[in-house]
C-alpha atoms as a PDB file:
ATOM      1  CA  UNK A   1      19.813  19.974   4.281  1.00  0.00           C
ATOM      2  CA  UNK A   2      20.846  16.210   3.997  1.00  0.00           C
ATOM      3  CA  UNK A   3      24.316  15.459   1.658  1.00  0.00           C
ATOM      4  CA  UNK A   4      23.949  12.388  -0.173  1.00  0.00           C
ATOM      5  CA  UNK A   5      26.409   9.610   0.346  1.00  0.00           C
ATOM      6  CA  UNK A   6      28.058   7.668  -2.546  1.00  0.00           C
ATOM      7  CA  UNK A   7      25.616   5.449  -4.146  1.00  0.00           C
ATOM      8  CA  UNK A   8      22.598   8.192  -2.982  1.00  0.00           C
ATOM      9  CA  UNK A   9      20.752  10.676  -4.345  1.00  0.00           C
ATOM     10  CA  UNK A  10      19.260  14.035  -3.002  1.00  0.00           C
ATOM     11  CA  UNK A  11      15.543  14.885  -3.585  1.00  0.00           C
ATOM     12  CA  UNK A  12      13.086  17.216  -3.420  1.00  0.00           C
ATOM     13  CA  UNK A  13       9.901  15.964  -2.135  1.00  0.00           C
ATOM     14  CA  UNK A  14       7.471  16.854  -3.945  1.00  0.00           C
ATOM     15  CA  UNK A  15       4.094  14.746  -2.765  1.00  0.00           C
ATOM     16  CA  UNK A  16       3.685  12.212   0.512  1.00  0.00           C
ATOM     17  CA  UNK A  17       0.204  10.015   0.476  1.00  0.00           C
ATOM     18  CA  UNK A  18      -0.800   9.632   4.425  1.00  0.00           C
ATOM     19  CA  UNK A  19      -0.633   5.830   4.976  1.00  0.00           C
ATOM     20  CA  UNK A  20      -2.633   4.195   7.883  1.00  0.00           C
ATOM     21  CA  UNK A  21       0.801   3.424   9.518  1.00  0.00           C
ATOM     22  CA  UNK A  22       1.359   6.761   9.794  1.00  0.00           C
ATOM     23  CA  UNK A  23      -1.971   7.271  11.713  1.00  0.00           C
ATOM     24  CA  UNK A  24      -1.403   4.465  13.850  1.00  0.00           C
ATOM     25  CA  UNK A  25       2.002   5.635  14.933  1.00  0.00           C
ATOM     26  CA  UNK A  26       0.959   9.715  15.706  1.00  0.00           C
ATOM     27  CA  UNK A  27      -1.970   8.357  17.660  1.00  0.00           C
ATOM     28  CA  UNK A  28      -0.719   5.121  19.862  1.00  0.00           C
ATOM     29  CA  UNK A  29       2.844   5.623  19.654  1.00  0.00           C
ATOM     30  CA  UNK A  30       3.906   2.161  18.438  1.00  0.00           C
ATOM     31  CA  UNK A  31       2.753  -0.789  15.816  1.00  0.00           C
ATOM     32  CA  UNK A  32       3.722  -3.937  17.445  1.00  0.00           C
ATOM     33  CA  UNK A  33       6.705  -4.355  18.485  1.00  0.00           C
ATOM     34  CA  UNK A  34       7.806  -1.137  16.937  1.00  0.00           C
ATOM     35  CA  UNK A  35       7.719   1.800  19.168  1.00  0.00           C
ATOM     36  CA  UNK A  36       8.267   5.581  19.097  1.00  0.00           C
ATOM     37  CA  UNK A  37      10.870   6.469  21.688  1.00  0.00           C
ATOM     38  CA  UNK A  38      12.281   9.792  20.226  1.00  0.00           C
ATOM     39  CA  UNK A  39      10.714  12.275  17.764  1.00  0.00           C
ATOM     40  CA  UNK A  40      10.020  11.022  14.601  1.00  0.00           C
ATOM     41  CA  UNK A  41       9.190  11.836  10.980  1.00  0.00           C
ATOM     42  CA  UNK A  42       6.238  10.230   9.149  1.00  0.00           C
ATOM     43  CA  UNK A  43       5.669   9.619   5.972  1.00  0.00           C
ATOM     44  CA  UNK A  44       6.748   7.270   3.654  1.00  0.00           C
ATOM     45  CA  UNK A  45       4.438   6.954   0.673  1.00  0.00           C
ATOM     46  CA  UNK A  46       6.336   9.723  -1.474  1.00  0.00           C
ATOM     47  CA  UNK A  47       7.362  11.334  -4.846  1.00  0.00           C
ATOM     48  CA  UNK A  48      10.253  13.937  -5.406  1.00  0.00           C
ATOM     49  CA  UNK A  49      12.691  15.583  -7.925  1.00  0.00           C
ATOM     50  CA  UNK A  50      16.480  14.797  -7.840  1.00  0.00           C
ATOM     51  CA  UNK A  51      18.197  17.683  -7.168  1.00  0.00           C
ATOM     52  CA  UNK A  52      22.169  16.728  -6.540  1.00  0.00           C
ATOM     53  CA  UNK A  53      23.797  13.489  -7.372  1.00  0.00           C
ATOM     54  CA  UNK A  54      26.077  11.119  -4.373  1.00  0.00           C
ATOM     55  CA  UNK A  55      29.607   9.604  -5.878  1.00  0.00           C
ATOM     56  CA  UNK A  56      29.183   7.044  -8.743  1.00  0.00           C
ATOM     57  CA  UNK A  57      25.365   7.970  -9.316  1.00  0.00           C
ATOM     58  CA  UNK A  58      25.337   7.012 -13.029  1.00  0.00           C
ATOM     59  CA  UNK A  59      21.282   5.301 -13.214  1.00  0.00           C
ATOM     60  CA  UNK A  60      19.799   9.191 -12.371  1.00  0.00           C
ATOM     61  CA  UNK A  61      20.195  12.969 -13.448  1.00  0.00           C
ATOM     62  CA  UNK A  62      19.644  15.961 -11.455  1.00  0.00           C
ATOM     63  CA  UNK A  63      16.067  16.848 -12.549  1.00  0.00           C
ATOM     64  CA  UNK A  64      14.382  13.355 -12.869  1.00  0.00           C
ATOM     65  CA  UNK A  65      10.839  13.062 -11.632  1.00  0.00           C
ATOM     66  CA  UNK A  66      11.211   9.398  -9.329  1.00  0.00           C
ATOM     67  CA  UNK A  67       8.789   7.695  -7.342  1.00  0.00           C
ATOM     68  CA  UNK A  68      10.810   6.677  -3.564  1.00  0.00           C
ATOM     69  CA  UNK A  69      10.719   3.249  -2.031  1.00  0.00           C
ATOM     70  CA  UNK A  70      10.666   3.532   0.987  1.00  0.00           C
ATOM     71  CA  UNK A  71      12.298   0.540   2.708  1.00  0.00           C
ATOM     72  CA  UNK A  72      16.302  -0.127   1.926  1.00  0.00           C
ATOM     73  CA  UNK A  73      17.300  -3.438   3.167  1.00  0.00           C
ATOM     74  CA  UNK A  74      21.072  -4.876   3.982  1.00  0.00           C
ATOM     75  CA  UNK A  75      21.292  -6.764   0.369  1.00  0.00           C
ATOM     76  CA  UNK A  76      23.595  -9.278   2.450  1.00  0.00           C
ATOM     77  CA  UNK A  77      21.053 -11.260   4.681  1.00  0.00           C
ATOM     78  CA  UNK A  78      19.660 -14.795   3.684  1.00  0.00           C
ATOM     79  CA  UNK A  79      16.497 -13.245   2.722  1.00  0.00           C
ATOM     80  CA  UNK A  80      17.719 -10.245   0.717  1.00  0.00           C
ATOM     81  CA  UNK A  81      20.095 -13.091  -0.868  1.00  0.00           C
ATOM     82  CA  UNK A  82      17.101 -14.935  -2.097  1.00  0.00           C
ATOM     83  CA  UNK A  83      15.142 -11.759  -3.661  1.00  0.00           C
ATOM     84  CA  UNK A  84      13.074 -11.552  -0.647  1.00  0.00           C
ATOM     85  CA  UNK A  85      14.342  -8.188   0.568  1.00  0.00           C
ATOM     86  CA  UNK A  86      10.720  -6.981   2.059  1.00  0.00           C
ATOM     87  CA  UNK A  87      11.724  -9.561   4.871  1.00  0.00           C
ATOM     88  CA  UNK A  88      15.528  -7.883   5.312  1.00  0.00           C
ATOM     89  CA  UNK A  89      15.096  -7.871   9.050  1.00  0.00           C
ATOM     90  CA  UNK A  90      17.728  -4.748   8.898  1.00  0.00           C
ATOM     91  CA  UNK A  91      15.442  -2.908   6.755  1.00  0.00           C
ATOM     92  CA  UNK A  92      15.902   1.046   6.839  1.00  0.00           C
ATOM     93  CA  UNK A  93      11.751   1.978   5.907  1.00  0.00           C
ATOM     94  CA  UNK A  94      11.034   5.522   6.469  1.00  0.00           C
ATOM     95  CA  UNK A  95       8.741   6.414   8.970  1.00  0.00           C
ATOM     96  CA  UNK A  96       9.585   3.101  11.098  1.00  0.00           C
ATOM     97  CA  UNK A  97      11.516   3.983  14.044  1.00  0.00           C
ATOM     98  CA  UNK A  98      13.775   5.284  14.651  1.00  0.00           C
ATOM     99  CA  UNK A  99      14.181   6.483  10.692  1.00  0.00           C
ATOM    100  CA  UNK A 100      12.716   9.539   9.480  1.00  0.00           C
ATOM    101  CA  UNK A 101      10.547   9.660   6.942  1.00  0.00           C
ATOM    102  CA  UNK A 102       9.286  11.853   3.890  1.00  0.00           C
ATOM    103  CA  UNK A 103       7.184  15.097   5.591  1.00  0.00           C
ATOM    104  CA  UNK A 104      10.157  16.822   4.664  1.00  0.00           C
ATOM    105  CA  UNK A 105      11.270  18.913   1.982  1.00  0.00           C
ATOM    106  CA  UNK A 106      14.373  17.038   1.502  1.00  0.00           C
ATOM    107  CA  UNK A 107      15.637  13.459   2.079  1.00  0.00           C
ATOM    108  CA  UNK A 108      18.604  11.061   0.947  1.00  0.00           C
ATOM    109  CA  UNK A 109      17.690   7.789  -1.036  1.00  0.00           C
ATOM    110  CA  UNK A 110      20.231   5.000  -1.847  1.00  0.00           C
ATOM    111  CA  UNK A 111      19.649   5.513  -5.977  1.00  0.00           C
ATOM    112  CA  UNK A 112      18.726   2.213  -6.987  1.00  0.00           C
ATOM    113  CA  UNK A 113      15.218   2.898  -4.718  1.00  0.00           C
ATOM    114  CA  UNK A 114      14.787   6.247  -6.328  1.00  0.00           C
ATOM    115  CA  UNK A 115      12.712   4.961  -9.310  1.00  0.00           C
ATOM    116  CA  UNK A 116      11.965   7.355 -12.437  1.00  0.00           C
ATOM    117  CA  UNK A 117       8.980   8.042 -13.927  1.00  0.00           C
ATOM    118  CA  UNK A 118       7.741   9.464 -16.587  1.00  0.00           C
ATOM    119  CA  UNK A 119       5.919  12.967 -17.002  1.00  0.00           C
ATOM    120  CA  UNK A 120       2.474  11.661 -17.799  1.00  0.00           C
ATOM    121  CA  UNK A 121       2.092  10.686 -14.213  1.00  0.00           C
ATOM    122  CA  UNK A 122       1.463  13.510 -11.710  1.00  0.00           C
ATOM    123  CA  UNK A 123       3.587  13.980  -8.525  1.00  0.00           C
ATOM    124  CA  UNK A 124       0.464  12.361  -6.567  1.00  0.00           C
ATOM    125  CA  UNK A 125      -0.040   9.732  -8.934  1.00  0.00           C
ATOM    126  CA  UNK A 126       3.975   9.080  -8.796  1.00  0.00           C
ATOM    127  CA  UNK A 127       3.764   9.577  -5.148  1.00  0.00           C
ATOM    128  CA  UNK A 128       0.924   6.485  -5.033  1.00  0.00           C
ATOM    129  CA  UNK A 129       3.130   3.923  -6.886  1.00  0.00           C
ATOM    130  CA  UNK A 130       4.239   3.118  -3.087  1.00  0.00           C
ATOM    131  CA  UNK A 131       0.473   2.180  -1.921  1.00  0.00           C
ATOM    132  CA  UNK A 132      -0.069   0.524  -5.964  1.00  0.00           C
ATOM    133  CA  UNK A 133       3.188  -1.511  -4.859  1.00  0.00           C
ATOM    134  CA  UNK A 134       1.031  -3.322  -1.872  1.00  0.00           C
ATOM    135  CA  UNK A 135      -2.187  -4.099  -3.951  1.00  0.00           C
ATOM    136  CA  UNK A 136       0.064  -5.212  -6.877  1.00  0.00           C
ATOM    137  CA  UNK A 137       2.462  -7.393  -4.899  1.00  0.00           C
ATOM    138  CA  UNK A 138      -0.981  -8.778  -2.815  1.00  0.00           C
ATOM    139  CA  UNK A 139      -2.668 -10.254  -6.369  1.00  0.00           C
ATOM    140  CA  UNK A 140       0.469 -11.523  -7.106  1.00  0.00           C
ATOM    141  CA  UNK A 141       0.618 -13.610  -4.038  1.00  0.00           C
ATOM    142  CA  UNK A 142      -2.840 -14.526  -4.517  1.00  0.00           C
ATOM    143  CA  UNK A 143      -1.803 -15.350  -8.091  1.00  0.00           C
ATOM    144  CA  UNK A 144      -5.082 -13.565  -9.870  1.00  0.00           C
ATOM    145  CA  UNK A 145      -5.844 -14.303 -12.932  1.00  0.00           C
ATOM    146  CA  UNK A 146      -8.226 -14.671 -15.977  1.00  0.00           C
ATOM    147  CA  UNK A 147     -11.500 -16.152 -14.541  1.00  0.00           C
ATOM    148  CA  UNK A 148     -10.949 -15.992 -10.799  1.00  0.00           C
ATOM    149  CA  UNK A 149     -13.758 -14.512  -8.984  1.00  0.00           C
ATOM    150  CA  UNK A 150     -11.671 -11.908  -5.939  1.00  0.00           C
ATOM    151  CA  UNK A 151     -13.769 -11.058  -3.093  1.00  0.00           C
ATOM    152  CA  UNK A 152     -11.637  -7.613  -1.672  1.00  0.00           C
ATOM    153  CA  UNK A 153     -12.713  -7.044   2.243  1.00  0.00           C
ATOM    154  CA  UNK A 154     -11.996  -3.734   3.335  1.00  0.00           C
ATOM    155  CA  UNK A 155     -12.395  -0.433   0.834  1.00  0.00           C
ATOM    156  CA  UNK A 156      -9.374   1.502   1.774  1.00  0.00           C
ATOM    157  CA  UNK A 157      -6.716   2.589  -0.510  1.00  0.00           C
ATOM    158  CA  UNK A 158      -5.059  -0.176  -0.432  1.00  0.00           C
ATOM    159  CA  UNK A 159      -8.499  -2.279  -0.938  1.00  0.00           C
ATOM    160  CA  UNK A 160      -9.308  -0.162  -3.928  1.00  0.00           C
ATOM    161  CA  UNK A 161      -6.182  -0.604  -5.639  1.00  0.00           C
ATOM    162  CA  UNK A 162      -6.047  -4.616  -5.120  1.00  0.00           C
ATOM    163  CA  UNK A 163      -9.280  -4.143  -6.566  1.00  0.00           C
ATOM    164  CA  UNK A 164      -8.117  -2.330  -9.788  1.00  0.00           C
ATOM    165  CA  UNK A 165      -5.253  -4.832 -10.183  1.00  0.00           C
ATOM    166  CA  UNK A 166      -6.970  -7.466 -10.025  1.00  0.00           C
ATOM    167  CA  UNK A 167      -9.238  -6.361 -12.808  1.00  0.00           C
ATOM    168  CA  UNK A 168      -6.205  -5.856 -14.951  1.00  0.00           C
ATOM    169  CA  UNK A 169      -5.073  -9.176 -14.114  1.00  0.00           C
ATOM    170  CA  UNK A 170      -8.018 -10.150 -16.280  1.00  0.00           C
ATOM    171  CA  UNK A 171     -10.800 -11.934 -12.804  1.00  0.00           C
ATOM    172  CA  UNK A 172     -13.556 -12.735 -13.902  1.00  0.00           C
ATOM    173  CA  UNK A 173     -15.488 -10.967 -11.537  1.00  0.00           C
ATOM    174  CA  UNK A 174     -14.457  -8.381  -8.373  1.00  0.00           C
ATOM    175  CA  UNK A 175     -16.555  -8.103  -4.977  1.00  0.00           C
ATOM    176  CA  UNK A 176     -15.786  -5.308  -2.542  1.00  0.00           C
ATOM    177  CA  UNK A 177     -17.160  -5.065   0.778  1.00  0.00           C
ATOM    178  CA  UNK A 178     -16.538  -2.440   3.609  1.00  0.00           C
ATOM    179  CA  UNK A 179     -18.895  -0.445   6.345  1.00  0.00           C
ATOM    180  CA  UNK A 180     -18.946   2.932   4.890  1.00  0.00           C
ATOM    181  CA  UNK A 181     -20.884   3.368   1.769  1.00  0.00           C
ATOM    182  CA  UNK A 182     -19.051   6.578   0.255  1.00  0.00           C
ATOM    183  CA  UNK A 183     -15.781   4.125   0.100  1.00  0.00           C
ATOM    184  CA  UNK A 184     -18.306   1.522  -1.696  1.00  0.00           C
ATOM    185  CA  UNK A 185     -19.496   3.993  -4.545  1.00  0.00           C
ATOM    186  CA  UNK A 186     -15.894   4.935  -5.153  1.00  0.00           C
ATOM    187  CA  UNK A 187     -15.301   1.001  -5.710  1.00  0.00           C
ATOM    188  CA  UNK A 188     -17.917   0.591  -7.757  1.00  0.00           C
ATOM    189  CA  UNK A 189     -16.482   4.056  -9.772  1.00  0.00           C
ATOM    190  CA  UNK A 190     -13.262   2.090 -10.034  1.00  0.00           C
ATOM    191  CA  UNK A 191     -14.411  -1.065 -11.747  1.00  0.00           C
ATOM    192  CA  UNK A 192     -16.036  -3.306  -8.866  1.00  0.00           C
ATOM    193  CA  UNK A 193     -18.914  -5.620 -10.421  1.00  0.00           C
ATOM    194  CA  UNK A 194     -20.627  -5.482  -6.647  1.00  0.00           C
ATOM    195  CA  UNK A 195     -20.138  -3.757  -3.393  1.00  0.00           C
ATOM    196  CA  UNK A 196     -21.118  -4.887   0.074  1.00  0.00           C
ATOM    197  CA  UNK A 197     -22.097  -2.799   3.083  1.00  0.00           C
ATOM    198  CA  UNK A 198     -21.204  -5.525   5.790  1.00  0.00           C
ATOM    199  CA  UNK A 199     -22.655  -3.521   8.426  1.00  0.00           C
ATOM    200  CA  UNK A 200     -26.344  -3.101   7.049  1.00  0.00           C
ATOM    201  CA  UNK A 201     -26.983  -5.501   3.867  1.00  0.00           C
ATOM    202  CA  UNK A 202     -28.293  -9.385   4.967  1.00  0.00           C
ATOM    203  CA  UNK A 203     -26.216 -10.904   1.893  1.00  0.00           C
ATOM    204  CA  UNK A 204     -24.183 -13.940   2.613  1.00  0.00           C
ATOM    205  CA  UNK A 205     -20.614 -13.948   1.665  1.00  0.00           C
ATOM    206  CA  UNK A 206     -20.471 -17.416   1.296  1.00  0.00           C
ATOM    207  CA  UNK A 207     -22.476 -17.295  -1.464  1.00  0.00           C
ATOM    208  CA  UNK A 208     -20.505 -15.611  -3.898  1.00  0.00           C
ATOM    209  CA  UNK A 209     -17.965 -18.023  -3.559  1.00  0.00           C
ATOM    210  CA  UNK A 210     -15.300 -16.516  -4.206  1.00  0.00           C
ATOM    211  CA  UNK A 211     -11.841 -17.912  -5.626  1.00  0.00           C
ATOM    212  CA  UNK A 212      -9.570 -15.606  -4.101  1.00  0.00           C
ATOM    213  CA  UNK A 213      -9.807 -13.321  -1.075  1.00  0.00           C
ATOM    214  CA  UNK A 214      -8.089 -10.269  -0.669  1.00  0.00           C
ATOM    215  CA  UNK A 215      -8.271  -9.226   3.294  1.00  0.00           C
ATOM    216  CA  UNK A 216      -7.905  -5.400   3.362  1.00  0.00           C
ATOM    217  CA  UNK A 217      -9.613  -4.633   6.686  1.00  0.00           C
ATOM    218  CA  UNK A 218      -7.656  -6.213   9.180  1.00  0.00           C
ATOM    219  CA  UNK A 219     -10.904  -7.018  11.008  1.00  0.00           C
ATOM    220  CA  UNK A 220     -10.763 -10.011  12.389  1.00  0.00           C
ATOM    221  CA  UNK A 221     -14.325 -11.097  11.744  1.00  0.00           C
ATOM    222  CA  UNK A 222     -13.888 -10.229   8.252  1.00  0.00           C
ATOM    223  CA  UNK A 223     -10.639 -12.245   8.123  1.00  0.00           C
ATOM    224  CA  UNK A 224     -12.607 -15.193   9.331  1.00  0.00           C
ATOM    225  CA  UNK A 225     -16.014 -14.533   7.181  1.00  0.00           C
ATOM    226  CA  UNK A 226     -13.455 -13.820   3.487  1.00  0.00           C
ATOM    227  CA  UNK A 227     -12.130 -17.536   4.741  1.00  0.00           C
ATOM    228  CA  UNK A 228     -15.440 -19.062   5.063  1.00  0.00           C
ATOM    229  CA  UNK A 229     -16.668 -17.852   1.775  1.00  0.00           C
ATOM    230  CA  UNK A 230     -13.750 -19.451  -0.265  1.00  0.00           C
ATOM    231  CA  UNK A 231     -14.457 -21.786  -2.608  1.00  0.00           C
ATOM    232  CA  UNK A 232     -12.544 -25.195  -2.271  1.00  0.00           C
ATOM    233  CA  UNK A 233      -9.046 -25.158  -3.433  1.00  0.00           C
ATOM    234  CA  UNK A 234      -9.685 -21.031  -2.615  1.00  0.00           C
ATOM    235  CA  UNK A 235      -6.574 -18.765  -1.916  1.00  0.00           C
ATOM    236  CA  UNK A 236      -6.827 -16.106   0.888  1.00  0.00           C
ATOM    237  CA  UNK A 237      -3.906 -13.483   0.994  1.00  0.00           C
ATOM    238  CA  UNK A 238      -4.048 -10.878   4.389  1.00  0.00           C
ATOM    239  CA  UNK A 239      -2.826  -7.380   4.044  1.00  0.00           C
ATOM    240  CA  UNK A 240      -4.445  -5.616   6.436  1.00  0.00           C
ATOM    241  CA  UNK A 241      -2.876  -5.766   9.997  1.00  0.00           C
ATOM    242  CA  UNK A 242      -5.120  -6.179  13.297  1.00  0.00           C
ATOM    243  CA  UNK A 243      -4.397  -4.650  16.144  1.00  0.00           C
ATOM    244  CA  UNK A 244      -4.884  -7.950  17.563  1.00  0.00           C
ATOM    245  CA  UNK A 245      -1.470 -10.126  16.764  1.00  0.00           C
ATOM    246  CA  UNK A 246      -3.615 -13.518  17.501  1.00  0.00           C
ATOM    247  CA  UNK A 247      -6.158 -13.389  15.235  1.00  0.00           C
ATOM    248  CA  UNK A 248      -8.408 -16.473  15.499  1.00  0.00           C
ATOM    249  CA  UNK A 249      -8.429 -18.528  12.097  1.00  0.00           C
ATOM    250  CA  UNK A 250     -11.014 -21.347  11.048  1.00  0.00           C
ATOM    251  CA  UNK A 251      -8.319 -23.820  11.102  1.00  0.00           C
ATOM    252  CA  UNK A 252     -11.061 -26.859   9.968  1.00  0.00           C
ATOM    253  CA  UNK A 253     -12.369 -24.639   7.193  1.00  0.00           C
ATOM    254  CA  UNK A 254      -9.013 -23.784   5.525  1.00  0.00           C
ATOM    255  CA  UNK A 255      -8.347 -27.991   6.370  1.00  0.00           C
ATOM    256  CA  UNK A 256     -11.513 -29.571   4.989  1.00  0.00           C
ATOM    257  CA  UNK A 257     -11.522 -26.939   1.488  1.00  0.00           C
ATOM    258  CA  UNK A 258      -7.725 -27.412   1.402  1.00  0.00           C
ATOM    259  CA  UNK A 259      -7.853 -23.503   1.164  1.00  0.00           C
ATOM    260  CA  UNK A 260      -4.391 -21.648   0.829  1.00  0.00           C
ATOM    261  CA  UNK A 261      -3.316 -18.951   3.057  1.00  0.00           C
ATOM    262  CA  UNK A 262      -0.351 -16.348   2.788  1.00  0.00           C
ATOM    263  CA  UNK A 263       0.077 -13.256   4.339  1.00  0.00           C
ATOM    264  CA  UNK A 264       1.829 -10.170   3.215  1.00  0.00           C
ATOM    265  CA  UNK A 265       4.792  -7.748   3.867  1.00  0.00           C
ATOM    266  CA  UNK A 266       5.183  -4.946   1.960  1.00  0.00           C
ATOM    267  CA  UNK A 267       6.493  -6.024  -1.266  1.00  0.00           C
ATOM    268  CA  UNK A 268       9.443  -6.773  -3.448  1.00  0.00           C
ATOM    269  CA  UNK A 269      10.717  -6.049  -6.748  1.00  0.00           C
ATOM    270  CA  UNK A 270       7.384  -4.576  -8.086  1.00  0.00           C
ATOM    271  CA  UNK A 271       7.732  -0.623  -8.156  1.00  0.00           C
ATOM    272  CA  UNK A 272       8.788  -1.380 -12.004  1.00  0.00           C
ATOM    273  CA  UNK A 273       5.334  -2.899 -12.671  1.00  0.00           C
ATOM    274  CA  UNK A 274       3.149  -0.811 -10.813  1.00  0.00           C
ATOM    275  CA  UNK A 275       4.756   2.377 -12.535  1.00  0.00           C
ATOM    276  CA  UNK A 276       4.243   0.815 -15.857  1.00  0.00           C
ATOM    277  CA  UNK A 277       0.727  -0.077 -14.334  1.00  0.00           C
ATOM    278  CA  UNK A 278       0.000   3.921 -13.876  1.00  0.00           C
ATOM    279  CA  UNK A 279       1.575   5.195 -16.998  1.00  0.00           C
ATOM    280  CA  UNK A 280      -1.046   2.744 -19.129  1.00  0.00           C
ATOM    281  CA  UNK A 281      -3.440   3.923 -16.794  1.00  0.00           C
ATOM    282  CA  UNK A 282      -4.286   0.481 -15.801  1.00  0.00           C
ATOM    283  CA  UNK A 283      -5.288   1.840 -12.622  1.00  0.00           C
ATOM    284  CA  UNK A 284      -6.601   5.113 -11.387  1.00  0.00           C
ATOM    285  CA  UNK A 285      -4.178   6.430  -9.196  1.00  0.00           C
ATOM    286  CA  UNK A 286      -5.807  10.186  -9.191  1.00  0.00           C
ATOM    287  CA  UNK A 287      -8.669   9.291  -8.216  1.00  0.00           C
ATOM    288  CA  UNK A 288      -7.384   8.110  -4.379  1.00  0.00           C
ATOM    289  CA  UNK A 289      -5.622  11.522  -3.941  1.00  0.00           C
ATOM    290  CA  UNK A 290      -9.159  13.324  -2.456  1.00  0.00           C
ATOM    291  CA  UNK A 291      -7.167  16.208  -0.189  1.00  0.00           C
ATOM    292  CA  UNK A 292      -3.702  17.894  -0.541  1.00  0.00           C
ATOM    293  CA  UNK A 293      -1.924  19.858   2.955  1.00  0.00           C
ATOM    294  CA  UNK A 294       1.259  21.917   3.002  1.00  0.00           C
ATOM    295  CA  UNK A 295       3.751  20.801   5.244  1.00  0.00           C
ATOM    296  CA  UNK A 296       2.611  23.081   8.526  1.00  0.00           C
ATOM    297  CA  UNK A 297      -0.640  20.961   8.480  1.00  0.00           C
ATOM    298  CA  UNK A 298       0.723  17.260   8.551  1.00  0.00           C
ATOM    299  CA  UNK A 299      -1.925  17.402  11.359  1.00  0.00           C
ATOM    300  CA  UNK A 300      -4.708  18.109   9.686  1.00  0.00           C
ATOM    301  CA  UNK A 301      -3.889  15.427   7.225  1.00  0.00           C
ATOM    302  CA  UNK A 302      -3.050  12.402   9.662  1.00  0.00           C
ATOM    303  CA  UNK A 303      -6.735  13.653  11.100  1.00  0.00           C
ATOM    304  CA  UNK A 304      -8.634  13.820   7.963  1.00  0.00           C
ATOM    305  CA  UNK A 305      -9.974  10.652   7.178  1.00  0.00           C
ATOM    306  CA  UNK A 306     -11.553  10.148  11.160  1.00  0.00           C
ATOM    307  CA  UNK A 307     -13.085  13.649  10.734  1.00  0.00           C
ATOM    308  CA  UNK A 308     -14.440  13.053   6.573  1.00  0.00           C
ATOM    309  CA  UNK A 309     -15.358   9.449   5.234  1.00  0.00           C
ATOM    310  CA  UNK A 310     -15.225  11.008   1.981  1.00  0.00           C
ATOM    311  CA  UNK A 311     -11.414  11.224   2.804  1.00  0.00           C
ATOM    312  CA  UNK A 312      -9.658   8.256   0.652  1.00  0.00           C
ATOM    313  CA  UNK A 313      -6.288   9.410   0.516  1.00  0.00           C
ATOM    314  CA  UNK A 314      -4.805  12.723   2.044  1.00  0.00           C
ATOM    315  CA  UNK A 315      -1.618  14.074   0.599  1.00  0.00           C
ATOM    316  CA  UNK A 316       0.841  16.166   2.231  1.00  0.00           C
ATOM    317  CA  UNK A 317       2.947  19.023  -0.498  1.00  0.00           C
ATOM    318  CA  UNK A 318       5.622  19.870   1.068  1.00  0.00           C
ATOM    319  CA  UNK A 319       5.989  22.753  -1.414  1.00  0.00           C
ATOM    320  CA  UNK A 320       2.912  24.445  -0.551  1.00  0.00           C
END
């Protein structure tokens, strides 16, 4: 049983959403540069109960429902300085070695990340403001709004909620494309005014032209078709990570259509939004929660999506 230090709080965990980071470190060890060299807990996408308070803990009360995030950064580099604390590059994030994450029944949270919500929201729902956090910090970079048309590549969780976001940011129209059809009807369940099956339909992206592209895949050949279809003056925000680190780019396309491209990490200052998001219910956050495991079968879960495509999200109850 962790103690929690002054400033911290002690929690129950009460849900954990399997992110693809997770699956990428149980099966190859390592993303990037980041490598697994002792045992490690996953999980990082989590909601819980506080159940004891650390010294000076005023914000929090034993028994509050809170949605975790997950990454605590220094607060005293240049970049956590200048409100860009995703970028802290001494970042504590669960689940990124060597720190422990959430498959656990307890952890320790520094209390200002230990986020309260309210009781309409489920403990999976609360659990997927972490995963809500990405898509919502991703159409902010993009800066969606009234009238764009968003082309979304890649029909993921985190591709279904930038798609539900950027509805609510009021685009004009949302395209969703992706190679399994079962994550395509659950787009078009969630709002999408047209799914594409890359893999088998002859349309051409390029003619939707889109005014914003949301890259969910981390294909590379979708990275580079999204770019192509942009309309000029188009922005193009990637979120999904390659397991290729040089990912070609159409340099004279993004030059000749003066196109605008960002990436993303993580996010920053948003876990305030995206709750109020969920408790409007903005977005559907249920809906992405398909399959729940107890603890003993964190296996089973960091499987289930390879074994199912009707897998979208598996959570892990430690409870249970």
């Amino acid at each position: 049983m962790p103690s929690p230090a002054a400033g911290e709080v002690l929690i129950e965990v009460l849900a954990v959403g399997v992110c693809g980071s997770d699956i990428h470190y149980y099966e190859h060890g390592r993303i990037g540069d980041l490598v697994v060299r002792s045992p490690l807990v996953l999980g990082h996408e989590a909601s819980g109960r506080v159940v004891a308070l650390g010294d000076g803990v005023r914000s929090l009360a034993v028994g509050d429902r809170v949605a975790l995030e997950p990454g605590v950064p220094c607060g005293a580099c240049r970049e956590c300085r200048s409100g860009r604390y995703n970028l802290c590059p001494d970042v504590r994030f669960f689940a990124t070695p060597p720190i422990d994450g959430t498959f656990a029944e307890f952890v320790t949270l520094p209390a200002d990340f230990a986020h309260r919500v309210p009781d309409s929201l489920s403990d999976v729902e609360a659990a997927l403001i972490e995963p809500l956090s990405v898509g919502l910090w991703s159409n902010q970079k993009a800066d969606v709004g009234p009238g764009d048309t968003v082309l979304v590549t890649g029909a993921g969780p985190i591709g279904l909620l930038a798609l539900q976001v950027a509805k609510a940011r009021g685009a004009a129209s949302v395209v969703v494309t992706d190679v399994v059809d079962t994550r395509l009807d659950v787009a078009s369940e969630l709002g999408a005014d047209d799914v594409v099956n890359v893999r088998t339909s002859e349309a051409n992206l390029a003619d939707l032209a889109p005014s914003v592209l949301i890259e969910c895949s981390g294909v590379p050949s979708s990275v580079a078709a999204g770019l192509r279809a942009l309309r000029p003056a188009g922005r193009a925000v990637l979120v999904g990570m390659s397991a290729d680190p040089d990912v070609s780019i159409p340099v004279a396309t993004l030059q000749n259509r003066e196109l605008t491209l960002t990436g993303t990490f993580r996010y920053a200052n948003v876990y305030p939004a995206a709750i109020g998001m969920a408790r409007q219910r903005t977005v559907n956050l249920a809906r992405l929660g398909t399959h729940e495991f107890g603890l003993d079968d964190v296996e089973a879960a960091l499987t289930a999506s390879a074994a199912d495509p009707s897998v979208i999200k598996p959570i892990v109850r430690p409870g249970r």
